[in-house]
C-alpha atoms as a PDB file:
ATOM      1  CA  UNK A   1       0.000   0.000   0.000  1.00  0.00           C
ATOM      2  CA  UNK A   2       2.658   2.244   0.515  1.00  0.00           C
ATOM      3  CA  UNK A   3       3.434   2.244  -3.559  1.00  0.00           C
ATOM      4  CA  UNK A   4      -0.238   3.711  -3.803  1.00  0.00           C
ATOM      5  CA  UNK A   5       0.498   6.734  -1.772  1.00  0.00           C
ATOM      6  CA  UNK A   6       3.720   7.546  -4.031  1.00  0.00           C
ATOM      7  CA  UNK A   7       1.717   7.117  -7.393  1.00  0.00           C
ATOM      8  CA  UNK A   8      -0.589  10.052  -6.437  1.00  0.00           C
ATOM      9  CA  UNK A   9       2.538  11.679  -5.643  1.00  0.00           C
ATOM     10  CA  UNK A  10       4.002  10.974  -9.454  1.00  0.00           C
ATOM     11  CA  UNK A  11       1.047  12.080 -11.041  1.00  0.00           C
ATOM     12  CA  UNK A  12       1.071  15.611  -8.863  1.00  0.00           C
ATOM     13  CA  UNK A  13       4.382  16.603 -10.152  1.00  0.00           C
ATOM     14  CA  UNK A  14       3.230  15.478 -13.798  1.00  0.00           C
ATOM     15  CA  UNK A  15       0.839  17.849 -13.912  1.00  0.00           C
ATOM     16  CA  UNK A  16       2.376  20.591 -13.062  1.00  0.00           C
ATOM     17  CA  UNK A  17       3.497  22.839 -15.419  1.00  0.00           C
ATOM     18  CA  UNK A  18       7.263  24.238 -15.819  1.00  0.00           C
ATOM     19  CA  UNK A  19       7.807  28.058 -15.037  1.00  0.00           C
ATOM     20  CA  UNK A  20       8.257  30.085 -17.601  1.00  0.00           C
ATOM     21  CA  UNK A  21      11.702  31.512 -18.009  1.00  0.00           C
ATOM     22  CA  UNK A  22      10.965  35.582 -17.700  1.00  0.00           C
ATOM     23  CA  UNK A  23      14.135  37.758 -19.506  1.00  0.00           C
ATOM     24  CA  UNK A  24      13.837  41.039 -17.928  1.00  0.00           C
ATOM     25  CA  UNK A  25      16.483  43.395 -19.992  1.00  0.00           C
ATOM     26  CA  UNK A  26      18.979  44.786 -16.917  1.00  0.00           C
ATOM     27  CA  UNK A  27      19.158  48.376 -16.608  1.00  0.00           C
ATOM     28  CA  UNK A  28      22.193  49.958 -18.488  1.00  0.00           C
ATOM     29  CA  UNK A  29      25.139  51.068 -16.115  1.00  0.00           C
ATOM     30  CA  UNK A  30      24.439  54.796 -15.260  1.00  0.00           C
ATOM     31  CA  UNK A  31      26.393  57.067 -17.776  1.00  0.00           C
ATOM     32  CA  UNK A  32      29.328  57.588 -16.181  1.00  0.00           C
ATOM     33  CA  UNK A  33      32.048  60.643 -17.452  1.00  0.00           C
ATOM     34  CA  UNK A  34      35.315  59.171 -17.756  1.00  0.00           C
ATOM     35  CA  UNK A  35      36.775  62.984 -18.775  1.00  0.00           C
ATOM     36  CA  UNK A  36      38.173  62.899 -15.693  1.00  0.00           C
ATOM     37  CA  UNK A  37      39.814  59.829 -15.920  1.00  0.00           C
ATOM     38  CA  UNK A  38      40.449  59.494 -19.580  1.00  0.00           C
ATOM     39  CA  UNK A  39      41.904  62.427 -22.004  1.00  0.00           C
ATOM     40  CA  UNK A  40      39.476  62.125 -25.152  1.00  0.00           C
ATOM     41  CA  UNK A  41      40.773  61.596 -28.603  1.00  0.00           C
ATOM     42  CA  UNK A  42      41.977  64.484 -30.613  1.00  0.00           C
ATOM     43  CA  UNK A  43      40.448  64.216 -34.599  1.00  0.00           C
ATOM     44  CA  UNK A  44      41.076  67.135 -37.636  1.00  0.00           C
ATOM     45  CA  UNK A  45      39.446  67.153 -40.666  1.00  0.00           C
ATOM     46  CA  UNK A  46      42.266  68.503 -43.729  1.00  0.00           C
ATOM     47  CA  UNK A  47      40.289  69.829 -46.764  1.00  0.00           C
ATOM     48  CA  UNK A  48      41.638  67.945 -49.579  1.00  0.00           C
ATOM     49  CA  UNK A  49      41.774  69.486 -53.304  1.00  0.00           C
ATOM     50  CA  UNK A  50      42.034  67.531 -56.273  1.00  0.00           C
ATOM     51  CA  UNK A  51      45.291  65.691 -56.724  1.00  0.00           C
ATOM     52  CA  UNK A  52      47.180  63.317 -58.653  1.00  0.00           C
ATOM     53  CA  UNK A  53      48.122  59.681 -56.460  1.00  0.00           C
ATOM     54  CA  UNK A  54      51.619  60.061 -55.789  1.00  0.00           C
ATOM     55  CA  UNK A  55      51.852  55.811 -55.885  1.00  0.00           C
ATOM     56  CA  UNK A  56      49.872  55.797 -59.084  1.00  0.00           C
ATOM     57  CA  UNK A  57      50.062  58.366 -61.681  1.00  0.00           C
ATOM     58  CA  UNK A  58      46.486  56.758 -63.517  1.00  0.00           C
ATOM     59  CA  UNK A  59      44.545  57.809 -60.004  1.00  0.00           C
ATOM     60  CA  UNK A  60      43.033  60.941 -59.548  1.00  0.00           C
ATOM     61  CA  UNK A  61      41.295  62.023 -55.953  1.00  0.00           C
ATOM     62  CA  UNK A  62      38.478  64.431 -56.168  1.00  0.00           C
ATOM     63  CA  UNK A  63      38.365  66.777 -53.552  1.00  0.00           C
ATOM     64  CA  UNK A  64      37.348  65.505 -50.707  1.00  0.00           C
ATOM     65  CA  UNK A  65      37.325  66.110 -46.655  1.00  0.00           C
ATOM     66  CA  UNK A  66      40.688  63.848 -44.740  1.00  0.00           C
ATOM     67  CA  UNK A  67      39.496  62.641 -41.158  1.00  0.00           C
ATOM     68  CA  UNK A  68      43.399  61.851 -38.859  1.00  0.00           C
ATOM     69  CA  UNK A  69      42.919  61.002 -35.518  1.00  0.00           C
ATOM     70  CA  UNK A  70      46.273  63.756 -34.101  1.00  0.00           C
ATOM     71  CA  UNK A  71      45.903  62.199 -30.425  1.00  0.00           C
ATOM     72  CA  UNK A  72      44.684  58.660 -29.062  1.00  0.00           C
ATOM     73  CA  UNK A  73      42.982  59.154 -26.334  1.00  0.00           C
ATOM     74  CA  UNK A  74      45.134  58.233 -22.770  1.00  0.00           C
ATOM     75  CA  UNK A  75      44.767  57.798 -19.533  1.00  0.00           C
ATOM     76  CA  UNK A  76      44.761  60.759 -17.111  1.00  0.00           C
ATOM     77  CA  UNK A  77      47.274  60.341 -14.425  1.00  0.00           C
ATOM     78  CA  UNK A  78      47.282  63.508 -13.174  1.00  0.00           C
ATOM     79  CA  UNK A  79      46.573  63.445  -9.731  1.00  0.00           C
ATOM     80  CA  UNK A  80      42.845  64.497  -8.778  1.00  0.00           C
ATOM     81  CA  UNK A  81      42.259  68.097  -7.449  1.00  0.00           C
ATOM     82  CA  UNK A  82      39.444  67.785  -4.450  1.00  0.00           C
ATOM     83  CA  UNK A  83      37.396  71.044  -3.917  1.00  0.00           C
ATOM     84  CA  UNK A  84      35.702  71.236  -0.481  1.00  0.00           C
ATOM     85  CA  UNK A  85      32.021  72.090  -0.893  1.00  0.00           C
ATOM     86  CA  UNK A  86      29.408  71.778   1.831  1.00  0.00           C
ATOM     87  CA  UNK A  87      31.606  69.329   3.820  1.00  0.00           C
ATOM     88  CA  UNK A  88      31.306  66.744   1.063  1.00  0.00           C
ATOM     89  CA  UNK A  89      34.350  66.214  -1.638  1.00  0.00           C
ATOM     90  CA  UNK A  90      33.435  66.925  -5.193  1.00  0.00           C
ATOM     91  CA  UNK A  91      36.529  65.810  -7.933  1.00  0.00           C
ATOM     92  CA  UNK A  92      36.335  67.722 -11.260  1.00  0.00           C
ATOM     93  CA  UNK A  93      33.985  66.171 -13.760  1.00  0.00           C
ATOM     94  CA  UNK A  94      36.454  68.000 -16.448  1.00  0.00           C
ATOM     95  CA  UNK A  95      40.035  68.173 -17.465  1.00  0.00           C
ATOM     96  CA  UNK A  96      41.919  70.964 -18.109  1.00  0.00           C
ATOM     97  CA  UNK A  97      41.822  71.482 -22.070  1.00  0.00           C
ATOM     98  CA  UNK A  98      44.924  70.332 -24.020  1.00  0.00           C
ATOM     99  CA  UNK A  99      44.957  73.146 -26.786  1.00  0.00           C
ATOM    100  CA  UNK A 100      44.354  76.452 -25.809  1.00  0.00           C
ATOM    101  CA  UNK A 101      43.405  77.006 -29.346  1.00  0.00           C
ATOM    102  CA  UNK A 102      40.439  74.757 -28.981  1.00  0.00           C
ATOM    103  CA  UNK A 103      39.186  75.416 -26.093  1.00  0.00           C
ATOM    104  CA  UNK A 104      36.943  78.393 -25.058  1.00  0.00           C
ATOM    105  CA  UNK A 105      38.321  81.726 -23.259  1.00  0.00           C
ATOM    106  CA  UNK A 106      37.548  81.467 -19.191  1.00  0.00           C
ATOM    107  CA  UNK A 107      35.289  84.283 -18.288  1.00  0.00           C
ATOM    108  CA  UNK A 108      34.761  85.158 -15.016  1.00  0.00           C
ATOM    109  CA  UNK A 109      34.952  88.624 -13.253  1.00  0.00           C
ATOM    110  CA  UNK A 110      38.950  88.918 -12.697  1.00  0.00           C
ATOM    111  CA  UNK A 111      39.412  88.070 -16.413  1.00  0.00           C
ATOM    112  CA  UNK A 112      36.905  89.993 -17.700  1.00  0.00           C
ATOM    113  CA  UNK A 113      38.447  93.026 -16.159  1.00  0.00           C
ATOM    114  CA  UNK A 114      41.989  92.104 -16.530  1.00  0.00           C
ATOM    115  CA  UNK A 115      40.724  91.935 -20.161  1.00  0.00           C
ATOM    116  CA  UNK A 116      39.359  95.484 -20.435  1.00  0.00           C
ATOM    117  CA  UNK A 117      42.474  96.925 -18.814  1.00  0.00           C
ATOM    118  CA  UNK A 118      44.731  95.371 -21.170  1.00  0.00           C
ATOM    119  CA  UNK A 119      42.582  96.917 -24.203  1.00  0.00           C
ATOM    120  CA  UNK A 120      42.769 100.420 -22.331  1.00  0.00           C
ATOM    121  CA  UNK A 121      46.483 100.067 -22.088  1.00  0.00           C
ATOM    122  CA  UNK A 122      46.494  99.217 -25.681  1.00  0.00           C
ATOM    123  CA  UNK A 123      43.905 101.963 -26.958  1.00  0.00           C
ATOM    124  CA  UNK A 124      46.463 104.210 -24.724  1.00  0.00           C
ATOM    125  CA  UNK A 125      49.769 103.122 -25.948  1.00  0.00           C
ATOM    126  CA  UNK A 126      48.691 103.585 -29.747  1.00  0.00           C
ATOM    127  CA  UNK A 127      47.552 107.059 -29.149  1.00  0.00           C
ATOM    128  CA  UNK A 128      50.825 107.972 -27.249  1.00  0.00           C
ATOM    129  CA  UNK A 129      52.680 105.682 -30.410  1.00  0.00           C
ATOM    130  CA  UNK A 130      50.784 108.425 -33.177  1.00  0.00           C
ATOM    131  CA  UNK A 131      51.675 111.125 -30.785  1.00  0.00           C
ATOM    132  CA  UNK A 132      55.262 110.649 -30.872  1.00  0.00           C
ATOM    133  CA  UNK A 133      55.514 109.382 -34.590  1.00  0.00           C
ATOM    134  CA  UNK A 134      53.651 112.663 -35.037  1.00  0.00           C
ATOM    135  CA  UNK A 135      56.316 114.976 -32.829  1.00  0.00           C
ATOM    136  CA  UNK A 136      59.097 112.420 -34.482  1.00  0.00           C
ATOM    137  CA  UNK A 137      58.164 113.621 -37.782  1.00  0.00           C
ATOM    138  CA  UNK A 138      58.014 117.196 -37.018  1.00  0.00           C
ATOM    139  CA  UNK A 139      61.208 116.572 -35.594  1.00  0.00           C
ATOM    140  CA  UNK A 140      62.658 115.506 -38.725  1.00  0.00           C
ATOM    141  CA  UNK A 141      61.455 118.675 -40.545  1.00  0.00           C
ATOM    142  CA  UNK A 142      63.126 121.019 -38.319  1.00  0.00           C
ATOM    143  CA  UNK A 143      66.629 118.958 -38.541  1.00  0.00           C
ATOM    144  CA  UNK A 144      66.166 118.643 -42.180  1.00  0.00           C
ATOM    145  CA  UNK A 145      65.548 122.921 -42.091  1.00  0.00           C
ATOM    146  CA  UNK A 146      68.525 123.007 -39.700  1.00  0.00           C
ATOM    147  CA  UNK A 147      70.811 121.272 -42.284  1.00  0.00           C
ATOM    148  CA  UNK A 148      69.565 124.072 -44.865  1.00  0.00           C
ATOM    149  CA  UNK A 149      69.709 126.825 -43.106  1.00  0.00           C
ATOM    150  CA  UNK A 150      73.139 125.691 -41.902  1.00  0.00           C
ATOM    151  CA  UNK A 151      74.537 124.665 -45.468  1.00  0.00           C
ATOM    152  CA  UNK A 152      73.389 128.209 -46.810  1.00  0.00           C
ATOM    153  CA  UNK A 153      74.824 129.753 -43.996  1.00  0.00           C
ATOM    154  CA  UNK A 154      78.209 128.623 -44.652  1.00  0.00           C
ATOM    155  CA  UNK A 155      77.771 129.622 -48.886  1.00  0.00           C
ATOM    156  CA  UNK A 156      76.763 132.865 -46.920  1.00  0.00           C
ATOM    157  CA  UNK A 157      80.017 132.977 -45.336  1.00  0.00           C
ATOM    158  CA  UNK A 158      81.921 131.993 -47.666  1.00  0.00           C
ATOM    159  CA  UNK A 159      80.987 134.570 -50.008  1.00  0.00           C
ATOM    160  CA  UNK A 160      81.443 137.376 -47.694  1.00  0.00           C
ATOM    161  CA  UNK A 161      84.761 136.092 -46.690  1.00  0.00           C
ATOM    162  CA  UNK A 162      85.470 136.373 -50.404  1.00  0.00           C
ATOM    163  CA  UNK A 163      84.083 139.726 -51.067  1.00  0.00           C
ATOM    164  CA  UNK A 164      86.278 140.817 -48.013  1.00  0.00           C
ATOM    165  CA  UNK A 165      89.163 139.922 -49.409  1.00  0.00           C
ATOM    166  CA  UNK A 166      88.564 141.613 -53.025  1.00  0.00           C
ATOM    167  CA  UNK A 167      87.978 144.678 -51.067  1.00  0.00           C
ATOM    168  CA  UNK A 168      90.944 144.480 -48.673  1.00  0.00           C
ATOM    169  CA  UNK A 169      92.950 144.120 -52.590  1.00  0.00           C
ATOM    170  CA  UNK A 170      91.031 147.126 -53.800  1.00  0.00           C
ATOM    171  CA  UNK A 171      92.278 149.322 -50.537  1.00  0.00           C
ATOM    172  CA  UNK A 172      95.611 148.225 -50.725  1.00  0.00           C
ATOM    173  CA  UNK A 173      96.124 148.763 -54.211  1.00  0.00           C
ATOM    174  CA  UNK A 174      97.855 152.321 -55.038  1.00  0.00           C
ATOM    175  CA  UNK A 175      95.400 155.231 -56.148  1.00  0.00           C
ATOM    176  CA  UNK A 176      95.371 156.187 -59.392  1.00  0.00           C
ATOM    177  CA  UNK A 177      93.785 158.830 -61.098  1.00  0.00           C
ATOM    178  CA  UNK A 178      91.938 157.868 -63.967  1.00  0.00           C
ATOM    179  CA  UNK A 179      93.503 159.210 -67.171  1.00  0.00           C
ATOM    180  CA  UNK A 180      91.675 161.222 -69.926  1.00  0.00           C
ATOM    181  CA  UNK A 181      91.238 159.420 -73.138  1.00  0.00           C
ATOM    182  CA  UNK A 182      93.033 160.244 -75.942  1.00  0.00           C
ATOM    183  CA  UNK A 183      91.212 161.811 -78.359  1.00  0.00           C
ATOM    184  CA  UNK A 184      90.974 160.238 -81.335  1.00  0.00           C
ATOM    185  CA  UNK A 185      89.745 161.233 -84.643  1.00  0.00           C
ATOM    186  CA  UNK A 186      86.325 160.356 -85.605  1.00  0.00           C
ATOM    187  CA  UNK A 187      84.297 160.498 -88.571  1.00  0.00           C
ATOM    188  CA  UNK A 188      81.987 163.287 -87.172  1.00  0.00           C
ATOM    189  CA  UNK A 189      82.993 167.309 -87.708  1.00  0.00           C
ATOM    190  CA  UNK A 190      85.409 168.825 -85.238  1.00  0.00           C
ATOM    191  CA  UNK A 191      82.899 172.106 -84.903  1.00  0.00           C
ATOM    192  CA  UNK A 192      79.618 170.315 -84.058  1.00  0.00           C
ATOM    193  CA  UNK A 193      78.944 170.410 -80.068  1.00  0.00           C
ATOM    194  CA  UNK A 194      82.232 171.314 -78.352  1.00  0.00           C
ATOM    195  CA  UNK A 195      81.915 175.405 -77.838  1.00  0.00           C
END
């Protein structure tokens, strides 16, 4: 009698039914930012103009855009900077950029105004920079009068210094009377004015 109690027993886990297998997709990893960790890859795009294949002189490329990947990207090993905030430890969710030619101007207060005085100073040097080329130029007028007056001066001199010394010949030579002239016979009558 005992083999009749386990046939009920056989025929209970016949009949039941095998669980269905459920696939529930997992939930992606939250997005994490690995710019702090990892430096991301530098890529430039080089305009291309038509050109002639340098391996094979029957290829022609069209114009056309070249993608290079400059820089791979890396790890960042720099060590982390911690700011204090609130009593909690926040680590910076950016790097510093890599080019400064990529990367846009900080602005903030101090820079702003640092800014602005350094285009005063400018605006201010350039004015005193036309100023003086200005005074400079008028400078070189005057020396380039100087240099004439000067030259003609010294002509001036020299001339007088030469007149001088004709006249110091004319005092020193002996005084003469000038001498009638001779008269001589002329074509005219002897009787016509002389009374």
């Amino acid at each position: 009698m005992k083999i009749f109690y386990c046939i009920p027993l056989l025929f209970l886990t016949a009949c039941s039914t095998t669980p269905k297998l459920t696939l529930r997709p997992q939930q992606p990893p939250p997005a994490t930012d690995n710019s702090a960790v990892r430096f991301p890859e530098i890529i430039r795009a080089y305009h291309v103009g038509r050109y002639a294949d340098p391996n094979d002189n029957l290829v022609m490329h069209e114009q056309h855009v070249l993608y290079r990947v400059e820089e791979n990207t890396r790890w960042d090993v720099r060590p982390l900077r911690a700011a204090t905030m609130g009593g909690s430890v926040a680590f910076p969710t950016e790097p510093a950029p890599r080019d400064a030619a990529f990367s846009p101007t900080p602005v903030n207060d101090a820079v702003l105004a640092e800014v602005n005085a350094q285009r005063l100073a400018t605006i201010q040097i350039m004015a005193q920079a036309r100023i003086l080329s200005a005074a400079l130029l008028q400078f070189q007028a005057a020396l380039q009068q100087t240099r004439t007056n000067l030259h003609e001066a010294a002509v001036l001199r020299a001339t007088v210094i030469e007149m001088k010394k004709r006249l110091d010949a004319l005092e020193a030579a002996p005084t003469r009377s000038p001498q009638p002239l001779p008269n001589s016979p002329t074509n005219g009558s002897s009787d016509s004015l002389i009374p």
